[in-house]
Protein backbone atom coordinates (compact mmCIF):
# COMPACT_ATOMS: atom_id res chain seq x y z
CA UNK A 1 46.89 -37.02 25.20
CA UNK A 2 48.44 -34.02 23.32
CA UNK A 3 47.60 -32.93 20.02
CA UNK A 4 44.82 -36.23 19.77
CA UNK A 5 41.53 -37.36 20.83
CA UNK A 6 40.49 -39.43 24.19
CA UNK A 7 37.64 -41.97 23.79
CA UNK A 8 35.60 -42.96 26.53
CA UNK A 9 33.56 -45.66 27.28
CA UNK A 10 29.90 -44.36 29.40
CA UNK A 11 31.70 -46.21 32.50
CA UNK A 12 34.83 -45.27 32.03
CA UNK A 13 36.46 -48.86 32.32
CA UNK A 14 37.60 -48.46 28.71
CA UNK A 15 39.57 -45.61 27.02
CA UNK A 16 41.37 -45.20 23.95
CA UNK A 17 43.79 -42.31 23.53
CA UNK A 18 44.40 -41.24 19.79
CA UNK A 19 47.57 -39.68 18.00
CA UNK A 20 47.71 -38.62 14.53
CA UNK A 21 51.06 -39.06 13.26
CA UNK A 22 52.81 -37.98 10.15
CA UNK A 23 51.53 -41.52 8.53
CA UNK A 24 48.75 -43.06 11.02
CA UNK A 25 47.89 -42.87 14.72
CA UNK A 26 49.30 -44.13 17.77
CA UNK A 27 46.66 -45.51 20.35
CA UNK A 28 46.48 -46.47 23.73
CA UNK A 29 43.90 -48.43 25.15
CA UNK A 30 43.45 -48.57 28.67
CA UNK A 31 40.97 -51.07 30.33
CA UNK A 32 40.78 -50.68 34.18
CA UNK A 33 37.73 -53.00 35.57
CA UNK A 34 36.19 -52.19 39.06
CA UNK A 35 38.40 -55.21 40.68
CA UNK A 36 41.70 -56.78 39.06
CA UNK A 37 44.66 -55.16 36.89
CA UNK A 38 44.71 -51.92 34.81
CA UNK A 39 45.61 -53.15 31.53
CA UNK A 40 47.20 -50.26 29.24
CA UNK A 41 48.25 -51.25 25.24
CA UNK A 42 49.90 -48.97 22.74
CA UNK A 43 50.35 -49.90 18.79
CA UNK A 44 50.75 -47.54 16.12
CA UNK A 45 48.45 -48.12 12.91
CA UNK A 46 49.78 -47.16 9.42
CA UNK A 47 45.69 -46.98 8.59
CA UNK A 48 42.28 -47.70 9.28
CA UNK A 49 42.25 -50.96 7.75
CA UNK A 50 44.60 -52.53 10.54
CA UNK A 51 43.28 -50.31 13.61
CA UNK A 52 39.25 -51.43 12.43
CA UNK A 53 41.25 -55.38 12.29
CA UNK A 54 42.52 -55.22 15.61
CA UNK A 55 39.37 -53.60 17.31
CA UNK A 56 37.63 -56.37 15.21
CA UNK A 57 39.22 -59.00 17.70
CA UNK A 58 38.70 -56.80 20.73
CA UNK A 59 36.28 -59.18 23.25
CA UNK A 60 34.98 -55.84 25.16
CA UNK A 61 33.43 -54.97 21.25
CA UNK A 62 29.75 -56.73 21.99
CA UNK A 63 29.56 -55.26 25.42
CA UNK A 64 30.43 -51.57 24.40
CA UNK A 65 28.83 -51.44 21.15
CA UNK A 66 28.08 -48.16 20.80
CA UNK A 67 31.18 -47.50 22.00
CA UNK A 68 33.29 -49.16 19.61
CA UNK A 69 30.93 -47.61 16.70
CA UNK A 70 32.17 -43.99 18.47
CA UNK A 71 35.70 -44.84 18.81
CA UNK A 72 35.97 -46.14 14.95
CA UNK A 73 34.32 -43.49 13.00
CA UNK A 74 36.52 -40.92 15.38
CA UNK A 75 39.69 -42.83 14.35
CA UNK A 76 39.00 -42.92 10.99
CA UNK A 77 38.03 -39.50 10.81
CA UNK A 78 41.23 -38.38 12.64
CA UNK A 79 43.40 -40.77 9.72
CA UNK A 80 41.47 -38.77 6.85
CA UNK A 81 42.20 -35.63 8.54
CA UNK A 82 46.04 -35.91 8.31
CA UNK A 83 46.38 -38.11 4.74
């Protein structure tokens, strides 16, 4: 994605593409398993209290942890970086 960040899960099932825009970020989330449908998602946040909400309800958060630690702290870093 231009001008933003891509986040990665180890396995690469799991990706987030991030946008800074001129008042929050754009993402896209892409989950492609091994076997079934390539699911691909894109929202725009006006701030890191909505985008941590939504990843809050996220099922694939307690089996990519780490992950989801990585791809918050990055997204709220990117949202401080253009307020």
């Amino acid at each position: 994605m231009s001008h933003g960040i891509v986040v990665r899960s180890a396995d690469a099932v799991l990706t987030f593409g991030l946008v800074p825009l001129g008042r929050g970020v754009l993402v896209r989330r892409t989950y492609c398993p091994p076997q079934g449908p390539r699911i691909v998602q894109v929202m725009k946040f006006d701030g890191a209290d909505r985008f941590d909400d939504w990843c809050s309800r996220d099922p694939l958060r307690f089996e990519q942890t780490m992950f989801f630690q990585d791809l918050l702290r990055r997204c709220h870093d990117l949202l401080h970086r253009t307020a």
